[in-house]
C-alpha atoms as a PDB file:
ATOM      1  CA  UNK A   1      25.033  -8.868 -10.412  1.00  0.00           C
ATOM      2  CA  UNK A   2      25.347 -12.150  -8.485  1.00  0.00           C
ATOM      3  CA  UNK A   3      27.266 -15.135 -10.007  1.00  0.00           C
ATOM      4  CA  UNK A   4      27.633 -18.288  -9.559  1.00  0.00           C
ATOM      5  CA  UNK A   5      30.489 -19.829  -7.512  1.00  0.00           C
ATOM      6  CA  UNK A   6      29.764 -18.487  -4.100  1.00  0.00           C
ATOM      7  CA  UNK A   7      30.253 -20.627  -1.330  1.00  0.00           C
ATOM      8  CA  UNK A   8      27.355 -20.344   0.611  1.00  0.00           C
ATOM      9  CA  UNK A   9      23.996 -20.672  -0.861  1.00  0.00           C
ATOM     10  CA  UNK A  10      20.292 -20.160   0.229  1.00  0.00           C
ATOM     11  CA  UNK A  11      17.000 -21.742  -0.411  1.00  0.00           C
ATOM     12  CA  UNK A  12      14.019 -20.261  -1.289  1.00  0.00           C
ATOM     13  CA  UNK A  13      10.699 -21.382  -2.154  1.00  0.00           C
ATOM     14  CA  UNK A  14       8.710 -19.764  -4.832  1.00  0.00           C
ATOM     15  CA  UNK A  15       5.109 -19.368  -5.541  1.00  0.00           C
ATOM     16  CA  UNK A  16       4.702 -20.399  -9.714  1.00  0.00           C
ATOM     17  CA  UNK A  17       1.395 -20.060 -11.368  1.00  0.00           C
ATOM     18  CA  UNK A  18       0.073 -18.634 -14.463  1.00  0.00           C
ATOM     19  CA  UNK A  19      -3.905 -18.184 -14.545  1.00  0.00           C
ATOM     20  CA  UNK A  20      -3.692 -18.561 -18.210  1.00  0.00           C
ATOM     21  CA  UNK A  21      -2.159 -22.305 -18.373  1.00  0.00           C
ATOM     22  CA  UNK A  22      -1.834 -23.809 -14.609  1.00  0.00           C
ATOM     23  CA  UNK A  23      -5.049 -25.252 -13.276  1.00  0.00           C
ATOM     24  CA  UNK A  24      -3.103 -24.746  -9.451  1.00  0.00           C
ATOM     25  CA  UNK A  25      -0.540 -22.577  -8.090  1.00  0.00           C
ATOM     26  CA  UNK A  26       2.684 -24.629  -7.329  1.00  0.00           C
ATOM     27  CA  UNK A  27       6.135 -23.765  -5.065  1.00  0.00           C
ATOM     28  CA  UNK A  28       9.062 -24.294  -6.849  1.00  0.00           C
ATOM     29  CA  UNK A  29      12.269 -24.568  -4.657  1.00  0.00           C
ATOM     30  CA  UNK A  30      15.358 -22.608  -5.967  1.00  0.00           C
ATOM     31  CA  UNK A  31      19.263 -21.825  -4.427  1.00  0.00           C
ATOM     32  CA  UNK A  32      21.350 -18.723  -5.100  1.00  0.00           C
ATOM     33  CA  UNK A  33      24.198 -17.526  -4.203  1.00  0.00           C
ATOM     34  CA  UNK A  34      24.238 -15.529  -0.726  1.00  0.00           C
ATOM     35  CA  UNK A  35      25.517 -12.650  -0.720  1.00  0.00           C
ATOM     36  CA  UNK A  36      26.107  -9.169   2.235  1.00  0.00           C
ATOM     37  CA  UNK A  37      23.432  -7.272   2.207  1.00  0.00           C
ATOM     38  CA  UNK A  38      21.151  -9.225   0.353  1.00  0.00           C
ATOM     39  CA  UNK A  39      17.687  -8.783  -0.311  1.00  0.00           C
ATOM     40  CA  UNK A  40      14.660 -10.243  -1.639  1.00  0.00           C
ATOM     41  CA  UNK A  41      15.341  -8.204  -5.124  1.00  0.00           C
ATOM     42  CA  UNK A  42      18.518  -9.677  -5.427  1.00  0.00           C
ATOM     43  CA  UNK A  43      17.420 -13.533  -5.543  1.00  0.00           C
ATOM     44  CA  UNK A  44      14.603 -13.039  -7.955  1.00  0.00           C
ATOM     45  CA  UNK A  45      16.966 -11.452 -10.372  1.00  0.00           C
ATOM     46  CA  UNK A  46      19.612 -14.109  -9.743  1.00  0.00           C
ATOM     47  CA  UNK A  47      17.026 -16.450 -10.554  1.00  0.00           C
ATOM     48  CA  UNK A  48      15.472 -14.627 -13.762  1.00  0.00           C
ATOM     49  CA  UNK A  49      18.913 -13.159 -15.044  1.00  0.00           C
ATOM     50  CA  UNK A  50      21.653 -15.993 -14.405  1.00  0.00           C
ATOM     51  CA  UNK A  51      19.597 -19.349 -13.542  1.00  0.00           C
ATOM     52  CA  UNK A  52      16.894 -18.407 -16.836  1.00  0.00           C
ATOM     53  CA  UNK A  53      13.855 -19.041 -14.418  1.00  0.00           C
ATOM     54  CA  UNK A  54      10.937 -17.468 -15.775  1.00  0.00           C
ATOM     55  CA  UNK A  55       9.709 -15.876 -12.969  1.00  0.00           C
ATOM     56  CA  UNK A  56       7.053 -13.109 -13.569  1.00  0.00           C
ATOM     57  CA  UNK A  57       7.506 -10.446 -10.656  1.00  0.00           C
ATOM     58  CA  UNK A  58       7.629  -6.479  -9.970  1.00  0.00           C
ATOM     59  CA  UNK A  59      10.681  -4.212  -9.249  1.00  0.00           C
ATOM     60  CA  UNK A  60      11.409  -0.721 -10.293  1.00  0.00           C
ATOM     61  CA  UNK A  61      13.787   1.932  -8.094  1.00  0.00           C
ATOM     62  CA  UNK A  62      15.117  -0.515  -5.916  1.00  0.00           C
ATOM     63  CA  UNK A  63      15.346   1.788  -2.956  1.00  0.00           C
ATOM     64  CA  UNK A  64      11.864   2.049  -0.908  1.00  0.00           C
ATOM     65  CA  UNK A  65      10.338   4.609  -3.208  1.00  0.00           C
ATOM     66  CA  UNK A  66       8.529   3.386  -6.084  1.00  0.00           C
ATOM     67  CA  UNK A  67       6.492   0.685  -4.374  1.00  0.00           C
ATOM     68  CA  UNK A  68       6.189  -1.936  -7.140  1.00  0.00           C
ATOM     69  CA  UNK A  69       7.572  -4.872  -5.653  1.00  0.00           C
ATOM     70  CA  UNK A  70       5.561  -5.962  -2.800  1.00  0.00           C
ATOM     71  CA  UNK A  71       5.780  -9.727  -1.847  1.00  0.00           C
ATOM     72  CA  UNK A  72       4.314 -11.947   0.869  1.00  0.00           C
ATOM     73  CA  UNK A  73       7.901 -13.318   2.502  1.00  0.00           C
ATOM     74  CA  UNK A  74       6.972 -16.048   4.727  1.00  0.00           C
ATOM     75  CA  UNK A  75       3.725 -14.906   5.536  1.00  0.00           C
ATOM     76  CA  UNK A  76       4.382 -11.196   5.595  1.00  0.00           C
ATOM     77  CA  UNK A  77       3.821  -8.447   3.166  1.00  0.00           C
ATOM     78  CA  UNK A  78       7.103  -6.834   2.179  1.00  0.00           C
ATOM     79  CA  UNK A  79       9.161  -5.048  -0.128  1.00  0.00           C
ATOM     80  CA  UNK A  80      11.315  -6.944  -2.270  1.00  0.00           C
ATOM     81  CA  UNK A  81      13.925  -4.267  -2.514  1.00  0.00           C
ATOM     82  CA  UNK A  82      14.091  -3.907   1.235  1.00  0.00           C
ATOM     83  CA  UNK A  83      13.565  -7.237   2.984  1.00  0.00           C
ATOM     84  CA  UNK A  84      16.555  -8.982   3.401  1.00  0.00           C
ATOM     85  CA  UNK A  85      16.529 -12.414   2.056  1.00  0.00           C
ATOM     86  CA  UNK A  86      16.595 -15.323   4.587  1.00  0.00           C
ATOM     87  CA  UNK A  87      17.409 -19.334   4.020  1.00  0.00           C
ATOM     88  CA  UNK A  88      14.254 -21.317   3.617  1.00  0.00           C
ATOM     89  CA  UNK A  89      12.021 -18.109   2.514  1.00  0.00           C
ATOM     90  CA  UNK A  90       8.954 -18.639   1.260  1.00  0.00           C
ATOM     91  CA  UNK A  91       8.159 -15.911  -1.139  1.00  0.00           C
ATOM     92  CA  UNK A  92       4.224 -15.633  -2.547  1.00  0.00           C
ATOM     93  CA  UNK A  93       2.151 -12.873  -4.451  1.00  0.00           C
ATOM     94  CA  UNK A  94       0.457 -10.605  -1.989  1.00  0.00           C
ATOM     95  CA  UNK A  95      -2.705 -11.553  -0.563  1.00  0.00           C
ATOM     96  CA  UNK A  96      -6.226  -9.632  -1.330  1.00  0.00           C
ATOM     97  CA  UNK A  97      -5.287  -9.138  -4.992  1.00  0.00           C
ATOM     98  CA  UNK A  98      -5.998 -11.877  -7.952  1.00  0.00           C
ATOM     99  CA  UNK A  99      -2.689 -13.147  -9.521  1.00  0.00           C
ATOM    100  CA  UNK A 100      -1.618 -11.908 -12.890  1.00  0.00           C
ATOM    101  CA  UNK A 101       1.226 -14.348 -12.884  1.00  0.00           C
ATOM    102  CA  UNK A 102       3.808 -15.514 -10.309  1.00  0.00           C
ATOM    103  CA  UNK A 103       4.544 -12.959  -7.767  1.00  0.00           C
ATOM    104  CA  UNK A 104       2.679 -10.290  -9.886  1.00  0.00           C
ATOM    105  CA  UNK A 105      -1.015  -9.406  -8.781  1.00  0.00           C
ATOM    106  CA  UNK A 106      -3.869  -6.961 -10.229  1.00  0.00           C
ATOM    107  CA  UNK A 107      -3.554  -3.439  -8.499  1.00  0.00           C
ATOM    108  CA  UNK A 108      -6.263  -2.288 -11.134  1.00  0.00           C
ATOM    109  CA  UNK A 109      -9.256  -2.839  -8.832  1.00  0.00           C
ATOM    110  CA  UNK A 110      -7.390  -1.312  -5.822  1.00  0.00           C
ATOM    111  CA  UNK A 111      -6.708   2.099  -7.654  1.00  0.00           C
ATOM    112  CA  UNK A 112     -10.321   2.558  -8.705  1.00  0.00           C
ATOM    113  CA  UNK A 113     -10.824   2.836  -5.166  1.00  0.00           C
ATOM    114  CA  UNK A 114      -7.670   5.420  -4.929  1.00  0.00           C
ATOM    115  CA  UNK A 115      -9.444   7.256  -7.350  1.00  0.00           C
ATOM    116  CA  UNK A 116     -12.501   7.074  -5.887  1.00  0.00           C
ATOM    117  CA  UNK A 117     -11.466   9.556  -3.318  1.00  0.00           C
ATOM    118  CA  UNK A 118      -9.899  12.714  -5.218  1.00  0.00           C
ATOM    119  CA  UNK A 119      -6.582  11.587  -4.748  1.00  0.00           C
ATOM    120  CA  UNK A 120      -5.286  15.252  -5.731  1.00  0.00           C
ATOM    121  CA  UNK A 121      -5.583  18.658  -4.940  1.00  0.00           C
ATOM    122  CA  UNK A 122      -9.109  20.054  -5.162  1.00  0.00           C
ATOM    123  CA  UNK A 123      -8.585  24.368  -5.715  1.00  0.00           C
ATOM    124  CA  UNK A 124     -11.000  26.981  -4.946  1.00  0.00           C
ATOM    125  CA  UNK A 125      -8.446  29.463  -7.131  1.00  0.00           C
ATOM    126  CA  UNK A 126      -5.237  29.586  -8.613  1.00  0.00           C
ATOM    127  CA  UNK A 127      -2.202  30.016  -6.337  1.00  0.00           C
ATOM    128  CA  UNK A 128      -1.502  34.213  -6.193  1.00  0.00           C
ATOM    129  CA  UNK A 129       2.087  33.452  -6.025  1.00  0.00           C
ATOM    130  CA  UNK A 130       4.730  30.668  -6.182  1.00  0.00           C
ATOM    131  CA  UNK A 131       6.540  29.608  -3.838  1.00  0.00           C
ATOM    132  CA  UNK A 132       3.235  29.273  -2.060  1.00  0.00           C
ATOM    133  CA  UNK A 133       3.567  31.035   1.529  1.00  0.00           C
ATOM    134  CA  UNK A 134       2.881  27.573   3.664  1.00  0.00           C
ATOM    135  CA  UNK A 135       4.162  27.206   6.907  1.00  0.00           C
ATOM    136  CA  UNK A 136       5.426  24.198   8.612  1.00  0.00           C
ATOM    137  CA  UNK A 137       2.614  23.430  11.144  1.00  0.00           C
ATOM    138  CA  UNK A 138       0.407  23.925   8.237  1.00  0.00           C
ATOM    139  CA  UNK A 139       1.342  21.042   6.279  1.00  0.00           C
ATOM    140  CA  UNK A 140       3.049  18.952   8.617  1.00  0.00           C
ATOM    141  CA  UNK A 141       0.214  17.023   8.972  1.00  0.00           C
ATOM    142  CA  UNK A 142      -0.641  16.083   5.227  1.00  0.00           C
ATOM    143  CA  UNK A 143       3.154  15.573   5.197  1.00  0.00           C
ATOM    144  CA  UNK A 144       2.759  12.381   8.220  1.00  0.00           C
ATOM    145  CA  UNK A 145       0.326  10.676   5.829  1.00  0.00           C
ATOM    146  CA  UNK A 146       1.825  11.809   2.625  1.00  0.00           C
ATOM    147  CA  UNK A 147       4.745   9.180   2.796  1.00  0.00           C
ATOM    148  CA  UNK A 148       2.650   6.600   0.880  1.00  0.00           C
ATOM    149  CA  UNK A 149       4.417   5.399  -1.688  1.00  0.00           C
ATOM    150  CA  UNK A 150       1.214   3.005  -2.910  1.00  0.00           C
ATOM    151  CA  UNK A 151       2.995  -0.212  -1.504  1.00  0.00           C
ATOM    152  CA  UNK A 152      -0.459  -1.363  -1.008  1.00  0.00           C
ATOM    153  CA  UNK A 153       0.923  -4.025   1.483  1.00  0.00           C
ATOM    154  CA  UNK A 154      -1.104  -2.334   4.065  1.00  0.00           C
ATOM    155  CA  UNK A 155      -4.339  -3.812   1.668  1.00  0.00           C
ATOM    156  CA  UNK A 156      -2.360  -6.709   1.428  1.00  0.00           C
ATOM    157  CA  UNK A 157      -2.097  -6.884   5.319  1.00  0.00           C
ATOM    158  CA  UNK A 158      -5.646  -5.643   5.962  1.00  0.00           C
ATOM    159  CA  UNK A 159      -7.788  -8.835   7.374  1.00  0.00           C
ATOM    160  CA  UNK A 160     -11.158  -6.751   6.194  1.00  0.00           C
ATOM    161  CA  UNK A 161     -10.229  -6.456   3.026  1.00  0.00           C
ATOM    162  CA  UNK A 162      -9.875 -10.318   2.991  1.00  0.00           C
ATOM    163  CA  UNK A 163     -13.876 -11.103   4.152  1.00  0.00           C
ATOM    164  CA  UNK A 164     -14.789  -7.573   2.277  1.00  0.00           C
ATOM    165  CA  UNK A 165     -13.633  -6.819  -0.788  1.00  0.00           C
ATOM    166  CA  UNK A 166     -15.723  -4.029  -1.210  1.00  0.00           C
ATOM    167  CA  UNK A 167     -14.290  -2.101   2.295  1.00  0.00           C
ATOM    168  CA  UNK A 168     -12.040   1.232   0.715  1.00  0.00           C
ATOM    169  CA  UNK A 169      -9.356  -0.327   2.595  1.00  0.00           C
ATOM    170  CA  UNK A 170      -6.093   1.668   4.310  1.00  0.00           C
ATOM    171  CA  UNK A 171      -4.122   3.160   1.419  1.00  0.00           C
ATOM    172  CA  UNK A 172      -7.306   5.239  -0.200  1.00  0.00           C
ATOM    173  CA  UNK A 173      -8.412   6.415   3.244  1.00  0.00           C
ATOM    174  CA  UNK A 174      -4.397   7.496   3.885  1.00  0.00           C
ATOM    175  CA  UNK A 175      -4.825   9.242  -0.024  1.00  0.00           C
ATOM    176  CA  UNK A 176      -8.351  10.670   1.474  1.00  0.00           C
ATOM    177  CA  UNK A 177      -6.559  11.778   5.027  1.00  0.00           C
ATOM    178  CA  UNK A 178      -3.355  13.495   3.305  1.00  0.00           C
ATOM    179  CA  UNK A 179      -5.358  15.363   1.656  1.00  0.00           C
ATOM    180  CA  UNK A 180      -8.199  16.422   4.130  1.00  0.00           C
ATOM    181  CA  UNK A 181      -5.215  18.215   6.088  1.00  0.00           C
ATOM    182  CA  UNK A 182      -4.080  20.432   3.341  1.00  0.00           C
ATOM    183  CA  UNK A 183      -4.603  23.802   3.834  1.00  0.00           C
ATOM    184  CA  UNK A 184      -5.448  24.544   0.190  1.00  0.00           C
ATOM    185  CA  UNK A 185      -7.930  21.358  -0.716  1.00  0.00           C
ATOM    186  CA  UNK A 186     -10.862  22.691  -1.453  1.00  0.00           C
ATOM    187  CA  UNK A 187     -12.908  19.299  -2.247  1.00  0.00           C
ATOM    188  CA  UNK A 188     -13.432  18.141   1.977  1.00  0.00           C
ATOM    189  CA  UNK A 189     -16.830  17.458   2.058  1.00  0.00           C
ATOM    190  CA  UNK A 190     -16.802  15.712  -0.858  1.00  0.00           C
ATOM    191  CA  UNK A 191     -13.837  13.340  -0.328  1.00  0.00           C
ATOM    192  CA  UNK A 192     -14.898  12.750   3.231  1.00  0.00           C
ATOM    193  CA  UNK A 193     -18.480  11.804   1.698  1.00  0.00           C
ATOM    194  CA  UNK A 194     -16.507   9.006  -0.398  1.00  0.00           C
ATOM    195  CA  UNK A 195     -14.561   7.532   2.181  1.00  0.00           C
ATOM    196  CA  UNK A 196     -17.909   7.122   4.938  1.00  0.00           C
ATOM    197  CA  UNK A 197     -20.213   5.627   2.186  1.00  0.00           C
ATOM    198  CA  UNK A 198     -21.055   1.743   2.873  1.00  0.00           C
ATOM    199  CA  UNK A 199     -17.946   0.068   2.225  1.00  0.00           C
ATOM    200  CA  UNK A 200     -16.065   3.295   3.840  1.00  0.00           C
ATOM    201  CA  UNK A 201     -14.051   3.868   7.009  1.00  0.00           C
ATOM    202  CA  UNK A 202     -16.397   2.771   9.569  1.00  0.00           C
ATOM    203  CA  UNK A 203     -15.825  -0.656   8.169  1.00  0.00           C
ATOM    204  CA  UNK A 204     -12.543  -1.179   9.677  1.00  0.00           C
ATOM    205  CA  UNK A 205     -11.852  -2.830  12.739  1.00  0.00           C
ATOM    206  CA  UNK A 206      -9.001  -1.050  13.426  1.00  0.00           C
ATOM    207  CA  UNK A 207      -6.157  -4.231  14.584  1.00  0.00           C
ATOM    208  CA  UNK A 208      -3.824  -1.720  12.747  1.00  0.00           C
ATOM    209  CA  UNK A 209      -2.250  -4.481  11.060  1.00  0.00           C
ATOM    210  CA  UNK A 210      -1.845  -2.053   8.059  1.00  0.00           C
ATOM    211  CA  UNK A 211       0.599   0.222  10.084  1.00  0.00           C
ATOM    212  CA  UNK A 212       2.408  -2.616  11.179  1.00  0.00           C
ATOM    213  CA  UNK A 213       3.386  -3.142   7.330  1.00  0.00           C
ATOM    214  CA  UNK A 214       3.588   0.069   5.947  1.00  0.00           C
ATOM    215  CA  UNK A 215       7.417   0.377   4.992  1.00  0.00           C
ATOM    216  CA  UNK A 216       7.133   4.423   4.652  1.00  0.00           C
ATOM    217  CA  UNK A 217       5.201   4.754   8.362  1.00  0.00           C
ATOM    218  CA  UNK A 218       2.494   6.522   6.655  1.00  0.00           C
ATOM    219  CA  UNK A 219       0.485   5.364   9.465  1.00  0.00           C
ATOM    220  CA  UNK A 220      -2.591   4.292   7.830  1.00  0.00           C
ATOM    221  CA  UNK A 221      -4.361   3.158  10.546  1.00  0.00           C
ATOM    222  CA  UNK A 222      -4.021   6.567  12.043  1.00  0.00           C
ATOM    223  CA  UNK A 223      -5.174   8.358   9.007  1.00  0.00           C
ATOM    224  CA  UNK A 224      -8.531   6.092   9.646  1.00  0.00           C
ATOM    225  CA  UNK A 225      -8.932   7.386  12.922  1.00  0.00           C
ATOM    226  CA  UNK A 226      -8.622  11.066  11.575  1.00  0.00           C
ATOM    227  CA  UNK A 227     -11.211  10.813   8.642  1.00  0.00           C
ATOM    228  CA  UNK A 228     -13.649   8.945  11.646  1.00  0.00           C
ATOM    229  CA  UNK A 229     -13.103  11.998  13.701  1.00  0.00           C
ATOM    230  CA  UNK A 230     -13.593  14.573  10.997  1.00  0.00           C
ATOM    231  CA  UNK A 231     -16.785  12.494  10.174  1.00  0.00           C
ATOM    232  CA  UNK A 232     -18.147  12.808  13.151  1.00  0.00           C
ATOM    233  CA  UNK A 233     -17.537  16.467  14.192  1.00  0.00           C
ATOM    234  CA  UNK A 234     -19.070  17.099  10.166  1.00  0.00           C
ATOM    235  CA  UNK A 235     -22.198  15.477  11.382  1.00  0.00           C
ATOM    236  CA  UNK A 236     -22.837  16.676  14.511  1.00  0.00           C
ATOM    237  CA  UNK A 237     -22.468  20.601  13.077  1.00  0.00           C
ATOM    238  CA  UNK A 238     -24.536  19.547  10.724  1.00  0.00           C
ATOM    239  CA  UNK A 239     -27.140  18.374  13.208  1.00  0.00           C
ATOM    240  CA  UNK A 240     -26.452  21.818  15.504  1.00  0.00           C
ATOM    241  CA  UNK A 241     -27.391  23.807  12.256  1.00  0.00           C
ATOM    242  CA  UNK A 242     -31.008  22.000  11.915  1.00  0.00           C
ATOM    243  CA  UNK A 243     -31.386  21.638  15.244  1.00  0.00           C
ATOM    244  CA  UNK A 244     -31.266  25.764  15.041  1.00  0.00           C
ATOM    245  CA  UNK A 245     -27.929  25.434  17.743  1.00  0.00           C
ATOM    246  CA  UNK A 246     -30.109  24.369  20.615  1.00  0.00           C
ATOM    247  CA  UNK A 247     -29.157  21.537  22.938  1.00  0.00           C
END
C-alpha cells in the first residue's frame, strides 16, 4: 500500500462523472505519492484507499490477465495494472463505450456481439479420449489468437467502431478467428456467416490500430485478415459447386 510522506509526488488528472447526478463530465486533478515501479493501478487505489476519493473504476488480478481495468492514459487505451504511471497523466474511461461512472464503462453491448459469434467450442461428437491427441501445428494457430484476455481496448482503439457502432469490431472477430482454426470446431460455416453479415469484417478498414493496443498481441487485426480470407475461399467453392466446377 502507498502512504503518505513520500518525497516525490505526481499529478494526475482524472476524468469524474456520474450519468446519474452530473449534467457534464469534469477532470479533477489529484497528487500521490511516487513510487518504483509504479503503475496506473497503484494511484487509483492511493486515491480511493488513503486520500477517500470516490473514484468508481475497474481492477481485478493485477497482472495482465483478467482484463478489467482498461483506461484511456493520455489519449491511449491501456491497462491500469500494466501502464506505468507518468506526472501530468491524464487518465479517462475508454472511448466507444457509454460511461457507467468515472473510469468505469458498459461492456454489456460489446459482449452481445462476443456472443454473437459462438465464442466456444462447437462439437460434432464427444472427445473418444482425454488427453485429446492434438499436435502442436494443429493448434498453434487458435493458440496466436487465443491470447485475448477481453481487454476490449482494441474496440476502444478501433476508429470504426467510433463512426459505426454497429461494425462487430476486433475482439469478436479475434473470438470468431481462434476458433475457426481449431481442429475440433465443428460450427465454421456458421460463425464465419456471423462475422461477414452487414456490420461484419468487411467493415474494417484495417489501420490496425487495434493490434497496436492489444496488451496480450492477440493480433486482432490479423485475425480480420484470416476470417476475410476464409470468406472468400468459402464463396468462391461455393460458386465452383453451382457453376458445376467449370471455369
Amino acid at each position: 500500500m502507498i502512504e503518505r510522506g513520500a518525497k516525490e509526488e505526481i499529478r494526475v488528472r482524472v476524468f469524474r462523472f456520474d450519468p446519474s447526478v452530473d449534467s457534464a463530465p469534469r477532470y479533477e486533478e489529484h497528487r500521490a505519492p511516487r513510487t518504483k515501479y509504479m503503475r496506473i493501478i497503484d494511484v487509483l487505489e492511493y486515491l480511493t484507499e488513503v486520500e477517500g476519493v470516490n473514484i468508481a473504476y475497474r481492477s481485478s488480478c493485477g497482472i495482465k490477465k483478467c482484463g478489467t481495468c482498461g483506461v484511456l492514459a493520455n489519449g491511449v487505451p491501456k491497462l491500469a495494472c500494466y501502464e506505468a504511471a507518468e506526472d501530468g497523466m491524464t487518465i479517462e474511461p475508454l472511448p466507444n463505450f457509454s460511461v457507467i461512472r468515472d473510469l468505469v464503462v458498459d461492456r454489456d453491448p460489446y459482449q452481445e456481439k462476443i456472443n454473437s459469434v459462438l465464442p466456444f467450442l462447437v462439437r460434432d461428437s464427444a472427445p473418444g479420449k482425454f488427453p485429446e491427441d492434438l499436435r502442436h501445428s494443429q493448434m498453434i494457430e487458435r493458440n496466436r489468437f487465443d491470447q485475448c484476455i477481453s481487454c476490449l481496448l482494441c474496440v476502444a482503439a478501433c476508429p470504426i467502431m467510433a463512426s459505426n457502432p454497429g461494425f462487430i469490431g476486433p475482439a469478436a472477430a479475434t473470438k470468431a478467428a481462434a476458433l475457426m482454426e481449431d481442429v475440433r470446431d465443428a460450427a465454421g460455416a456458421a460463425r464465419l456467416e456471423t462475422v461477414t453479415e452487414e456490420f461484419g469484417l468487411w467493415r474494417c478498414h484495417m489501420i490496425g490500430e487495434c493490434t497496436e493496443v492489444c496488451p496480450a498481441h492477440a493480433e486482432p487485426s490479423l485475425a480480420i485478415q484470416r476470417l476475410r480470407r476464409r470468406s472468400v475461399k468459402t464463396s468462391l467453392k461455393s460458386l465452383v459447386r453451382r457453376d458445376g466446377g467449370r471455369s
